[in-house]
C-alpha atoms as a PDB file:
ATOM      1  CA  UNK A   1      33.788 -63.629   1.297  1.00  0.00           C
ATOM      2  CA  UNK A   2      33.486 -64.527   4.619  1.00  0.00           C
ATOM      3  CA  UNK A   3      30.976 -66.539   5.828  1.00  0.00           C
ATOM      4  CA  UNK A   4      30.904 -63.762   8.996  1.00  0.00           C
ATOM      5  CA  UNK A   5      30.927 -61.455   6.694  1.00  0.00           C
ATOM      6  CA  UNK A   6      27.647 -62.631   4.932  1.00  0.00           C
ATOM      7  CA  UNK A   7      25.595 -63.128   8.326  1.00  0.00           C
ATOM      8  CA  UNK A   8      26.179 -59.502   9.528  1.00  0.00           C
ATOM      9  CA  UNK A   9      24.916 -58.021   5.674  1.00  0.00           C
ATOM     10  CA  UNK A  10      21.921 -60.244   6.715  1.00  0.00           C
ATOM     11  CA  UNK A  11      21.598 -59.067   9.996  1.00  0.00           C
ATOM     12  CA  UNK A  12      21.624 -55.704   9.055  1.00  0.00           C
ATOM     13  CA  UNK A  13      19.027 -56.218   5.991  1.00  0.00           C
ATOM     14  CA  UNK A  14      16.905 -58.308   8.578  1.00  0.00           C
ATOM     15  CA  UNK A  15      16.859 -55.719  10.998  1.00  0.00           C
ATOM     16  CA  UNK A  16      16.289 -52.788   8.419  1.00  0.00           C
ATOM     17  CA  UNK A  17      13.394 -54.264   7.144  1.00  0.00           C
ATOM     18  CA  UNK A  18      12.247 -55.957  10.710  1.00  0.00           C
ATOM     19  CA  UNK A  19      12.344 -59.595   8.982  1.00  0.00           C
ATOM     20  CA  UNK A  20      13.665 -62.618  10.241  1.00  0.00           C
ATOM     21  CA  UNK A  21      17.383 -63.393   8.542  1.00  0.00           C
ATOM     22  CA  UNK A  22      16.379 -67.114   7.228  1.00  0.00           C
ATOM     23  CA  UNK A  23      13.689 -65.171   4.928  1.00  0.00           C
ATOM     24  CA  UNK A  24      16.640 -62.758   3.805  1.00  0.00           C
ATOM     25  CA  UNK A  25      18.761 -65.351   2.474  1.00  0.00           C
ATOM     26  CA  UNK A  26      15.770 -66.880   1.091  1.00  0.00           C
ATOM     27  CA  UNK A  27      15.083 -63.803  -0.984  1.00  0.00           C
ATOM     28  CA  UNK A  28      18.619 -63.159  -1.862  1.00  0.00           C
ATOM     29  CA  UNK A  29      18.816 -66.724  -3.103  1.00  0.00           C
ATOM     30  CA  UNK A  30      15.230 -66.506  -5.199  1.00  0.00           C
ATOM     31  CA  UNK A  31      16.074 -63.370  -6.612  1.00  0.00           C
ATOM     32  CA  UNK A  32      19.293 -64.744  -8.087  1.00  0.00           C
ATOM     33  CA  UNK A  33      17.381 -67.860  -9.128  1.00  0.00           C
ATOM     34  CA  UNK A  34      14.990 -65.372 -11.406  1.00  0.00           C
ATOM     35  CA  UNK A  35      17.996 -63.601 -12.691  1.00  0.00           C
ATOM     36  CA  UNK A  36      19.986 -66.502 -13.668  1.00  0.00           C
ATOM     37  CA  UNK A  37      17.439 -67.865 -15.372  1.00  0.00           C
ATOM     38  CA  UNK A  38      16.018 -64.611 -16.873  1.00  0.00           C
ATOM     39  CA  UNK A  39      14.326 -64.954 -20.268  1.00  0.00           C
ATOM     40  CA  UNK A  40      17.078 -62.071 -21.946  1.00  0.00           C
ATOM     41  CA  UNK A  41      19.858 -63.998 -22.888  1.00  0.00           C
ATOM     42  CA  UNK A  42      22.289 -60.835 -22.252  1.00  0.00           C
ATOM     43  CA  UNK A  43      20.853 -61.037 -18.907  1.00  0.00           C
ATOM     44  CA  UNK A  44      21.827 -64.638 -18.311  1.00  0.00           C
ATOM     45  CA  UNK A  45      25.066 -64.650 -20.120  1.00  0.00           C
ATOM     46  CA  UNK A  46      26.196 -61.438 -17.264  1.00  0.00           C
ATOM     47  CA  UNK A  47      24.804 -63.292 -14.973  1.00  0.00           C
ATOM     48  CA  UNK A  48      27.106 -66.339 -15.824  1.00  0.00           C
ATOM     49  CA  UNK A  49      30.312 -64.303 -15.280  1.00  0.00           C
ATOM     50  CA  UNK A  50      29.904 -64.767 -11.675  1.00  0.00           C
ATOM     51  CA  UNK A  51      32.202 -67.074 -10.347  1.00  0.00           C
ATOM     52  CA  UNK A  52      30.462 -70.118  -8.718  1.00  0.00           C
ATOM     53  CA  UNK A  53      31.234 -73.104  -6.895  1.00  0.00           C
ATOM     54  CA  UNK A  54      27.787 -75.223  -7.839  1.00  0.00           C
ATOM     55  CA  UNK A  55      25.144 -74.733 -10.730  1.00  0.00           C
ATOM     56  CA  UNK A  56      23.938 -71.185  -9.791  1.00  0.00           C
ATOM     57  CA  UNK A  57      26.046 -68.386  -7.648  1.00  0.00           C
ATOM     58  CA  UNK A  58      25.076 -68.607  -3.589  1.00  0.00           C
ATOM     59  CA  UNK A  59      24.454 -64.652  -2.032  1.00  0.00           C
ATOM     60  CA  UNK A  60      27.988 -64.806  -0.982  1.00  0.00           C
ATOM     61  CA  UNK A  61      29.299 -65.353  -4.377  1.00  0.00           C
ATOM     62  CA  UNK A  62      27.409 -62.532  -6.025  1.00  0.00           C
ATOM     63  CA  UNK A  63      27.999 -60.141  -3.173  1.00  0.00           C
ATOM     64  CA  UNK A  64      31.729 -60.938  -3.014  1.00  0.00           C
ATOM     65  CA  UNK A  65      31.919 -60.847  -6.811  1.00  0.00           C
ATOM     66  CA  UNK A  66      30.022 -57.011  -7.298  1.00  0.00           C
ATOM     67  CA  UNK A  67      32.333 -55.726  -4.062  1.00  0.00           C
ATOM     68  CA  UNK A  68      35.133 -56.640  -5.852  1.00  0.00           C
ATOM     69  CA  UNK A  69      34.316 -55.155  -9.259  1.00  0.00           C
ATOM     70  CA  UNK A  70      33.283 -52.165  -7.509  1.00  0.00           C
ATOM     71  CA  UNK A  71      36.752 -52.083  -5.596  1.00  0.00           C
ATOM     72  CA  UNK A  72      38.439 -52.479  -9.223  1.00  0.00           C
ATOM     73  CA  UNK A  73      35.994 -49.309 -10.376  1.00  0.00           C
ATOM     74  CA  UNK A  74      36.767 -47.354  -8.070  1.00  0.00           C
ATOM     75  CA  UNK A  75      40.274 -48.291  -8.580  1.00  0.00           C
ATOM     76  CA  UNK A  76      40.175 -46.424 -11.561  1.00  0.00           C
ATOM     77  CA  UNK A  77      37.508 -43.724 -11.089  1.00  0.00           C
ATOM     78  CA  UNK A  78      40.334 -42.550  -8.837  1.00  0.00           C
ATOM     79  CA  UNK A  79      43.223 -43.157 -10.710  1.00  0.00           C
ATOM     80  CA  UNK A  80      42.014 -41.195 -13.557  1.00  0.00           C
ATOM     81  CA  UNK A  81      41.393 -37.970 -11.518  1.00  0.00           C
END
């Protein structure tokens, strides 16, 4: 995903929820922290299946990796109409 791409879904949270956009990402990236570390191992183990560059998935990994299983269900949601 786009690094553009990732700053407007920020901008648009931000501005949503009247926040400043550094305390967005900060959220995004705390909240993965928490589940990638979560204390169900079924939890941790989906949670691993995102691909990622360094030791835990960045916002713009996990964003770009549920838009593109959600692409591939909808794929064939409609397919099997």
């Amino acid at each position: 995903m786009k690094d553009v791409i990732m700053q407007q879904i920020v901008n648009i949270i931000a501005k949503d929820e009247n926040r400043r956009e550094e305390e967005v990402y900060q959220d995004m990236c705390e909240a993965i922290d928490c589940a990638y570390d979560h204390e169900d191992a079924s939890i941790r183990e989906q949670w691993r299946k995102i691909p990622h560059a360094q030791d835990k998935p960045t916002p713009q990994e996990v964003i770009a990796y549920f838009a593109d299983n959600l692409q591939v269900h909808s794929d064939v949601r409609n397919f099997q109409k």
